[in-house]
Each structure stands twice: as C-alpha cells, then as structure tokens.
PDB file of N, CA and C in Angstrom:
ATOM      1  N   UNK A   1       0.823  -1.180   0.000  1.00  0.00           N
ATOM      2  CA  UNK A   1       0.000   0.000   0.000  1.00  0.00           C
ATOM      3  C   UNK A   1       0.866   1.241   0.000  1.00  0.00           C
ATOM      4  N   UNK A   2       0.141   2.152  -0.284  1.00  0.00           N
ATOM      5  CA  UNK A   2       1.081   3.582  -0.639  1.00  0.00           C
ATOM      6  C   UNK A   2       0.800   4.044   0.627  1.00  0.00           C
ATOM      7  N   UNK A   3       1.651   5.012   1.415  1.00  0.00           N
ATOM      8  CA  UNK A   3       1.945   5.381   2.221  1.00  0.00           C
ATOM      9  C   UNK A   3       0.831   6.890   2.505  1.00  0.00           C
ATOM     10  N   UNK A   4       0.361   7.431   1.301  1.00  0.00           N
ATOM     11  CA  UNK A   4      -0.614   8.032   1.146  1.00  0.00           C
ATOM     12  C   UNK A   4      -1.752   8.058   1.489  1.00  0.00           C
ATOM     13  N   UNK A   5      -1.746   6.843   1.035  1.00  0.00           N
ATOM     14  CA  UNK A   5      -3.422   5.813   1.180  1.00  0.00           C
ATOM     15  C   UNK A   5      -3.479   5.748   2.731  1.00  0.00           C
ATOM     16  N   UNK A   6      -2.512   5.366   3.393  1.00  0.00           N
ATOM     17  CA  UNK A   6      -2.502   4.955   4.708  1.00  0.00           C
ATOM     18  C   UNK A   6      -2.916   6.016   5.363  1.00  0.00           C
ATOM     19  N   UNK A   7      -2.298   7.620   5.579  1.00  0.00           N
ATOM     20  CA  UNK A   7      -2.560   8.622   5.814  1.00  0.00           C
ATOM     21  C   UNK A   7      -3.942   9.080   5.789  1.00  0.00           C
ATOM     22  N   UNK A   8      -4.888   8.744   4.236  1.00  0.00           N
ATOM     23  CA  UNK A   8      -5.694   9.034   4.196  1.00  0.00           C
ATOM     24  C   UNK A   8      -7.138   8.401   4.852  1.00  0.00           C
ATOM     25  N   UNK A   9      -6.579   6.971   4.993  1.00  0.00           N
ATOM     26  CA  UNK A   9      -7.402   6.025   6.044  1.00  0.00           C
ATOM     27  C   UNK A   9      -7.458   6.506   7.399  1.00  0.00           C
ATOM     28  N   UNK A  10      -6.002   6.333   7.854  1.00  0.00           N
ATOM     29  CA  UNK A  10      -6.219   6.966   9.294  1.00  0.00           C
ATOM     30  C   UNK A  10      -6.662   8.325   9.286  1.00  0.00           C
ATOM     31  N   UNK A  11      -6.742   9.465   8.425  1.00  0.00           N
ATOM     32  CA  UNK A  11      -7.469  10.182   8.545  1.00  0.00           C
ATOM     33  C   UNK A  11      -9.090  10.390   8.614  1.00  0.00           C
ATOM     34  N   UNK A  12      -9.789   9.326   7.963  1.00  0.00           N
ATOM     35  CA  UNK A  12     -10.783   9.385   7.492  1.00  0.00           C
ATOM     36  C   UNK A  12     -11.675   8.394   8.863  1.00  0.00           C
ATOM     37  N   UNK A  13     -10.469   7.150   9.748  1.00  0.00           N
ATOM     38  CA  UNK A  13     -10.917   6.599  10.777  1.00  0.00           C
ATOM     39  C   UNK A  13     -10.973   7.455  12.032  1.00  0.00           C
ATOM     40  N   UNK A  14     -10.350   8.820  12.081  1.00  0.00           N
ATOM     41  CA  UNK A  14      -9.979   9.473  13.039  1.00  0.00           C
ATOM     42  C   UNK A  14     -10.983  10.859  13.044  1.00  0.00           C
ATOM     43  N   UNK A  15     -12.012  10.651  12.154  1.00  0.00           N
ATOM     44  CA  UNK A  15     -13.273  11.909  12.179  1.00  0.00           C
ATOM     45  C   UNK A  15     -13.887  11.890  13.109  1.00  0.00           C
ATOM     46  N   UNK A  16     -14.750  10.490  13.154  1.00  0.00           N
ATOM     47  CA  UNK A  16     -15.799  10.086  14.490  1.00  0.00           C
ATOM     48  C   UNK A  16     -15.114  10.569  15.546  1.00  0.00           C
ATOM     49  N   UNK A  17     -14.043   9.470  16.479  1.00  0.00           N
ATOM     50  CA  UNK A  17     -13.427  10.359  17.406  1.00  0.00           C
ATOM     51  C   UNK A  17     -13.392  11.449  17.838  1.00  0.00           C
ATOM     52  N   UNK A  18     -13.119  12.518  16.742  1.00  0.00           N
ATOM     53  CA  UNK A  18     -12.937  13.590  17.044  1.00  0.00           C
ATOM     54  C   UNK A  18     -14.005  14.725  16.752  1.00  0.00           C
ATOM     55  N   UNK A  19     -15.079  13.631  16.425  1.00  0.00           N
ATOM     56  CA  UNK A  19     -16.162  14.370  16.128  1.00  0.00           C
ATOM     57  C   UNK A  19     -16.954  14.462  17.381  1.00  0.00           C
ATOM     58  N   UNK A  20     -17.054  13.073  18.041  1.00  0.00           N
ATOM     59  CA  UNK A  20     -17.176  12.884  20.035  1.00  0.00           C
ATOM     60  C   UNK A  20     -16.542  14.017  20.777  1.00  0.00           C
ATOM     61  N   UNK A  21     -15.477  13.896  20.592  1.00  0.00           N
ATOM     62  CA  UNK A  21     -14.239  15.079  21.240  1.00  0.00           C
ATOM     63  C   UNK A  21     -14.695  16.072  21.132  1.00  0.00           C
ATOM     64  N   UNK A  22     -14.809  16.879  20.036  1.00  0.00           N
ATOM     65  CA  UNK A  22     -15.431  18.370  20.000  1.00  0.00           C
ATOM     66  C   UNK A  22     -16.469  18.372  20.617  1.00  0.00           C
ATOM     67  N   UNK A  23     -17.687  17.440  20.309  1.00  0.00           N
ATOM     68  CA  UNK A  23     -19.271  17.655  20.256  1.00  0.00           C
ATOM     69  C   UNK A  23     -18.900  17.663  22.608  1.00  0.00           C
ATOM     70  N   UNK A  24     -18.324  16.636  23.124  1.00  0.00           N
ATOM     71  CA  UNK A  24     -18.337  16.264  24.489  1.00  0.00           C
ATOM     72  C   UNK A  24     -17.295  17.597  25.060  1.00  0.00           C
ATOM     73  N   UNK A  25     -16.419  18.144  24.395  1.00  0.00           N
ATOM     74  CA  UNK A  25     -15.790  19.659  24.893  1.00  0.00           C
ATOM     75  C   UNK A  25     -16.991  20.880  24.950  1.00  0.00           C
ATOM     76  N   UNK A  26     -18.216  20.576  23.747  1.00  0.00           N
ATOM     77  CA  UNK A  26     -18.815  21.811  23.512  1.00  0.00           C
ATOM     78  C   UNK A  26     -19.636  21.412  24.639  1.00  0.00           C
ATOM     79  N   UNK A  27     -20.449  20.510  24.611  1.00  0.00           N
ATOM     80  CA  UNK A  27     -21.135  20.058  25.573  1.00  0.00           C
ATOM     81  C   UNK A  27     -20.961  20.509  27.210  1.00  0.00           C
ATOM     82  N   UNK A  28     -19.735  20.216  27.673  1.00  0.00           N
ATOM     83  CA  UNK A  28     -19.052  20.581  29.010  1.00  0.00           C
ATOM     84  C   UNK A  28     -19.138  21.845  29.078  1.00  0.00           C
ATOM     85  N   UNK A  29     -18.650  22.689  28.156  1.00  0.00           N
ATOM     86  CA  UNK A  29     -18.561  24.045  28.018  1.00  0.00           C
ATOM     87  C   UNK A  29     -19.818  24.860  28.421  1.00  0.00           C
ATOM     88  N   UNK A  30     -21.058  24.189  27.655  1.00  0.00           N
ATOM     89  CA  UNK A  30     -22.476  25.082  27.533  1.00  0.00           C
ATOM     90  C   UNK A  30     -23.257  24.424  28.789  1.00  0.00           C
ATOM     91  N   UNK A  31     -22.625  23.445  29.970  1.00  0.00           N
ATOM     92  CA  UNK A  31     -23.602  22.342  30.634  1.00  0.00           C
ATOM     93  C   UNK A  31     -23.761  23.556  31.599  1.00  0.00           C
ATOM     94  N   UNK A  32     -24.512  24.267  32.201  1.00  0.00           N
ATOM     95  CA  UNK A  32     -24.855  24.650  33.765  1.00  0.00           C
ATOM     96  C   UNK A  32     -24.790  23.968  34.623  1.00  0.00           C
ATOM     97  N   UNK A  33     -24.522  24.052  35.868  1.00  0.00           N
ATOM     98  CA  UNK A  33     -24.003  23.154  37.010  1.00  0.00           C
ATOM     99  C   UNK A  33     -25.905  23.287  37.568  1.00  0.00           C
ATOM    100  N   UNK A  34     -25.970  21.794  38.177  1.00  0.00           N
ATOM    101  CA  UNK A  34     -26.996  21.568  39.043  1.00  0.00           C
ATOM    102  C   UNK A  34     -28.078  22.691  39.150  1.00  0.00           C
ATOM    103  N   UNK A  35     -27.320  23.714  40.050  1.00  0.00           N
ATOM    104  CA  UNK A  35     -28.259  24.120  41.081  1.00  0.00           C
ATOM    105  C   UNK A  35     -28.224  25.392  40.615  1.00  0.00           C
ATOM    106  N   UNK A  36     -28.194  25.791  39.060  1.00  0.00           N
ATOM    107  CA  UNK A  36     -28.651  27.098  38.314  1.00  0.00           C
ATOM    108  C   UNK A  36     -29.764  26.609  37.362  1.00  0.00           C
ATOM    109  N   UNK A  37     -30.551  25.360  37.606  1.00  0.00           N
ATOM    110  CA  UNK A  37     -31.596  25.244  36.719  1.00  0.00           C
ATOM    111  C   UNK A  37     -32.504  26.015  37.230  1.00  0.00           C
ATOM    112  N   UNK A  38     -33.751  25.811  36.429  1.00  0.00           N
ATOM    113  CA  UNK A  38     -35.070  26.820  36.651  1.00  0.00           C
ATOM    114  C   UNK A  38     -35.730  25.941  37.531  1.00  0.00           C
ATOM    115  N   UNK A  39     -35.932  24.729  37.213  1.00  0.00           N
ATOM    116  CA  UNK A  39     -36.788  23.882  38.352  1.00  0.00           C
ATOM    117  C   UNK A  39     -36.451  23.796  39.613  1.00  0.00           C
ATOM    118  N   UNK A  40     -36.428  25.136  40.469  1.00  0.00           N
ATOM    119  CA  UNK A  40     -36.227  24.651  42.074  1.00  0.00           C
ATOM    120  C   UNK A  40     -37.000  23.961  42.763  1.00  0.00           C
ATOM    121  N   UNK A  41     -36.149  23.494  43.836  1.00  0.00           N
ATOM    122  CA  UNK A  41     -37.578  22.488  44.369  1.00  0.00           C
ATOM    123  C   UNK A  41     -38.146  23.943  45.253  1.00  0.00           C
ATOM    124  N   UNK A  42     -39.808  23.486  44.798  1.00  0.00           N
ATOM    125  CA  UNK A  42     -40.392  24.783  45.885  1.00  0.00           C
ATOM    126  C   UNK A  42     -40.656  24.242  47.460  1.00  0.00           C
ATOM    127  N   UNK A  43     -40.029  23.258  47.716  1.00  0.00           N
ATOM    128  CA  UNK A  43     -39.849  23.239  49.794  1.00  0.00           C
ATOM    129  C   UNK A  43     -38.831  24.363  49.760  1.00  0.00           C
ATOM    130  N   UNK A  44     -37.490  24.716  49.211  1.00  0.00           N
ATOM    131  CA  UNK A  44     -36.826  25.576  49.510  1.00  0.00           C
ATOM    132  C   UNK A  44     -37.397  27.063  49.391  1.00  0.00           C
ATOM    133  N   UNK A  45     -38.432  27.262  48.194  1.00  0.00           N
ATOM    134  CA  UNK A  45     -38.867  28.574  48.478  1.00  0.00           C
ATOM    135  C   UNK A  45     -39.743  28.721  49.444  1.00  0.00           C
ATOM    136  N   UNK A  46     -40.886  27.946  50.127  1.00  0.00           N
ATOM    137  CA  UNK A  46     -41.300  27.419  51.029  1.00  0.00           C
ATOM    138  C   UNK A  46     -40.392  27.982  52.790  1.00  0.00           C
ATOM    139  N   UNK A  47     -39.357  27.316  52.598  1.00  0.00           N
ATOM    140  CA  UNK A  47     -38.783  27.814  53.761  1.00  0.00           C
ATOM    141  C   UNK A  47     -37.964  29.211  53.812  1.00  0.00           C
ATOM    142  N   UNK A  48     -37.377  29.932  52.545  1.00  0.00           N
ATOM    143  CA  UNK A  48     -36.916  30.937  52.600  1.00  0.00           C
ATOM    144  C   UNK A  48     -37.743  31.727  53.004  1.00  0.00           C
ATOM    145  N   UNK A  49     -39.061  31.584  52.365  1.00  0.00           N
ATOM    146  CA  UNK A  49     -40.445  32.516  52.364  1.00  0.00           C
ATOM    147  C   UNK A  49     -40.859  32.495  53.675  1.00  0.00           C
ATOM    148  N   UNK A  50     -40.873  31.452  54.771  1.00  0.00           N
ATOM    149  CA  UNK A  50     -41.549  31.332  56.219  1.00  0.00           C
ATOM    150  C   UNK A  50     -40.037  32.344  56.961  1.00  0.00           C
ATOM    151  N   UNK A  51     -38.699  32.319  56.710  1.00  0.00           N
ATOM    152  CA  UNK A  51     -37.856  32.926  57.318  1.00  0.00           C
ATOM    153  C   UNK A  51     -37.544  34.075  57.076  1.00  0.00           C
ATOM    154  N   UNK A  52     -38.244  34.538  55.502  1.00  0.00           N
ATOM    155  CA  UNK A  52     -38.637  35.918  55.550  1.00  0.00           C
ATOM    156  C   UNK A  52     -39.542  36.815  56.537  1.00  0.00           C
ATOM    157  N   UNK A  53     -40.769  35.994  56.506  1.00  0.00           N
ATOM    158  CA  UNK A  53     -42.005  36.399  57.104  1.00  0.00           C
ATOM    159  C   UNK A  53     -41.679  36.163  58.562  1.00  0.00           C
ATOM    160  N   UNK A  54     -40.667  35.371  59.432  1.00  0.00           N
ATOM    161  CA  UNK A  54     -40.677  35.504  60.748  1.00  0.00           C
ATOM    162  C   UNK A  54     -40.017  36.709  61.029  1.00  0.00           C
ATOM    163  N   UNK A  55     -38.927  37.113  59.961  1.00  0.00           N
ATOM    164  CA  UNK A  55     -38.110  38.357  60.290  1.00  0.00           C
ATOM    165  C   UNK A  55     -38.868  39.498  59.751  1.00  0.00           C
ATOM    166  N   UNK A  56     -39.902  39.210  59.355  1.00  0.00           N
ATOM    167  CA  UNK A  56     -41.161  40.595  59.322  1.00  0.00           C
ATOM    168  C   UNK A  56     -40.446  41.423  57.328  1.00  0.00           C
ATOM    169  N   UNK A  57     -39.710  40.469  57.159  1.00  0.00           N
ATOM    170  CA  UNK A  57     -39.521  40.764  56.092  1.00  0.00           C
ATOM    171  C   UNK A  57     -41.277  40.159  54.816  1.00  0.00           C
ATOM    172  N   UNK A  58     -41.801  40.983  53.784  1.00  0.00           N
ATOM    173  CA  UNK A  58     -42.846  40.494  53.682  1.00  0.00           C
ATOM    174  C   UNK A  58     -42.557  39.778  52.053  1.00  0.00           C
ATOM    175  N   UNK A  59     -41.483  39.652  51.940  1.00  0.00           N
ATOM    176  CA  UNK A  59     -40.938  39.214  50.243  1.00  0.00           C
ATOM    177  C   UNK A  59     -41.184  37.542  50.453  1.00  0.00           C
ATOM    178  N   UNK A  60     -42.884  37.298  49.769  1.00  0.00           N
ATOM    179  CA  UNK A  60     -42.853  36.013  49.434  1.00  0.00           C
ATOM    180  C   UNK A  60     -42.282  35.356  48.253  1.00  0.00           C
ATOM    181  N   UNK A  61     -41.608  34.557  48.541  1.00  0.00           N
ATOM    182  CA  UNK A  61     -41.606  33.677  46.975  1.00  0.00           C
ATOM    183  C   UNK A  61     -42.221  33.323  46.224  1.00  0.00           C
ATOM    184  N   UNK A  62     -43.543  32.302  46.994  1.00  0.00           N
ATOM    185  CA  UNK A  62     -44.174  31.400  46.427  1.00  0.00           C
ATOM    186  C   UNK A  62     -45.855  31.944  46.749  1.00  0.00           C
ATOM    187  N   UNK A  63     -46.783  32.523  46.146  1.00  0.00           N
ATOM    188  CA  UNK A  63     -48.134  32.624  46.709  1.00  0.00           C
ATOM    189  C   UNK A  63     -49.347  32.014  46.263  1.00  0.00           C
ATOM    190  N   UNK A  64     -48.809  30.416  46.120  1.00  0.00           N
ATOM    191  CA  UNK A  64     -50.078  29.827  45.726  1.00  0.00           C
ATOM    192  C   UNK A  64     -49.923  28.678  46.590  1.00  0.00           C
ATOM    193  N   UNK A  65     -51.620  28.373  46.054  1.00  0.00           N
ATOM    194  CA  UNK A  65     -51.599  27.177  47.428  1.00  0.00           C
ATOM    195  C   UNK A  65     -50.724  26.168  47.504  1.00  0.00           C
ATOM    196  N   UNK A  66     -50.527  25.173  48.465  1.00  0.00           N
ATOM    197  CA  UNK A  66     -51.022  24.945  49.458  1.00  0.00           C
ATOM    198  C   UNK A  66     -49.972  25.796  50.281  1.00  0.00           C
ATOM    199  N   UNK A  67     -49.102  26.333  49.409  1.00  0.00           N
ATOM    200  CA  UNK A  67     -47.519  26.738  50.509  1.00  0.00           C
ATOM    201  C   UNK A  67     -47.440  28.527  50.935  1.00  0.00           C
ATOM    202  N   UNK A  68     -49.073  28.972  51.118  1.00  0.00           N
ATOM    203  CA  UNK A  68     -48.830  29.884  52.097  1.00  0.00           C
ATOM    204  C   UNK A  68     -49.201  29.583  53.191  1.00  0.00           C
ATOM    205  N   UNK A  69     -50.148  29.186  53.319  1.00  0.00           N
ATOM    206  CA  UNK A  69     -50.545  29.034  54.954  1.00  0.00           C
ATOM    207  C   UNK A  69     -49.458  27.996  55.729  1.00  0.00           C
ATOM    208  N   UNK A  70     -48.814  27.419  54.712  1.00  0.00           N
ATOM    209  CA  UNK A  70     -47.709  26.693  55.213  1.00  0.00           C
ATOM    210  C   UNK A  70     -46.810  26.972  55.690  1.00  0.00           C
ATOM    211  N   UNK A  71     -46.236  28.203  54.809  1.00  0.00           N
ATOM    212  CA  UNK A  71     -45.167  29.359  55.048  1.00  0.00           C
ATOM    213  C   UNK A  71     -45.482  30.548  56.713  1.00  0.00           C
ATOM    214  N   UNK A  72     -46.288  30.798  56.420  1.00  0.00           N
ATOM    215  CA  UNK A  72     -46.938  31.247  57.382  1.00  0.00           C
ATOM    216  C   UNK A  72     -46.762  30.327  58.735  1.00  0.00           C
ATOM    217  N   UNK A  73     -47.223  29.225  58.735  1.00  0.00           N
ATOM    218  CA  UNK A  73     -47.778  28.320  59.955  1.00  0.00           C
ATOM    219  C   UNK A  73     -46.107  27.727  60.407  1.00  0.00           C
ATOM    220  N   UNK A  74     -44.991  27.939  59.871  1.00  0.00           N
ATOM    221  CA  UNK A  74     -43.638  27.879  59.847  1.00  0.00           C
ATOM    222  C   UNK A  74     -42.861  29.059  60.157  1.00  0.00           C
ATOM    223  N   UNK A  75     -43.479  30.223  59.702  1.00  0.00           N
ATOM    224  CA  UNK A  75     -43.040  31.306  60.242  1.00  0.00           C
ATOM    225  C   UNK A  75     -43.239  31.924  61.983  1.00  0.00           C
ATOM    226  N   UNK A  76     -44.614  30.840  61.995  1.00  0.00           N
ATOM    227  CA  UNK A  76     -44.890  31.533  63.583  1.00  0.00           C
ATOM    228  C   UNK A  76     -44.180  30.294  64.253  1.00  0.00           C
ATOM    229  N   UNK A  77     -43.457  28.983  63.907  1.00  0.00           N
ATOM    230  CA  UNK A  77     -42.906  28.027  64.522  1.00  0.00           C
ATOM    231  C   UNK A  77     -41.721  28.492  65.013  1.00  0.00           C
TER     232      UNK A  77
END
C-alpha cells in the first residue's frame, strides 16, 4: 500500500473520534451546574419565604396554594 493511502485512512478513521471530542468539549462548556436550573424544588422557596415572614420581612416567593398558609404556619414556629 502507498503510504498516502494509509494517511488518508487513518485520517478518514480518526473523524468520528474527534467528532465525540469536540461535540463532548462543547457540551461541558455550555452544561450549567446543578443548582442554576429553573426547576427549584419549591420546599426551599417554602422555607426561605416562612424565614422571611418571621423576620417581618414580607418578600414572598411562592403565593399559591397549598404553601402559604404553610409558610406562614412555619413562620410563627
């Protein structure tokens, strides 16, 4: 075989690879860590919101049911 040919094989076997490689670098790059998604769990706004309201601070988070009177009934705990 020509030494050419060879070059051009291992070039042509060495796309995929590096087609993983880029795509799993871009990937890492654009991923947000955990705990900057949008889906918080709402027990945590839940309790920020009752430790607002004990410190007479009145900034609720959350004002639908069932988690004010909850917030509330935690705030006077």
């Amino acid at each position: 075989m020509n030494f050419n040919v060879k070059i051009v094989k291992l070039g042509l076997f060495s796309i995929i690879p590096m087609a993983f490689l880029l795509f799993y670098l871009w990937l890492g790059l654009n991923q947000t860590p955990y705990f900057h998604s949008y889906n918080s769990d709402p027990q945590y706004i839940h309790i920020f919101s009752a430790l607002n309201l004990s410190q007479g601070i009145f900034e609720i988070g959350n004002l639908d049911n069932p988690g004010t009177p909850l917030q509330v009934f935690e705030a006077v705990v």
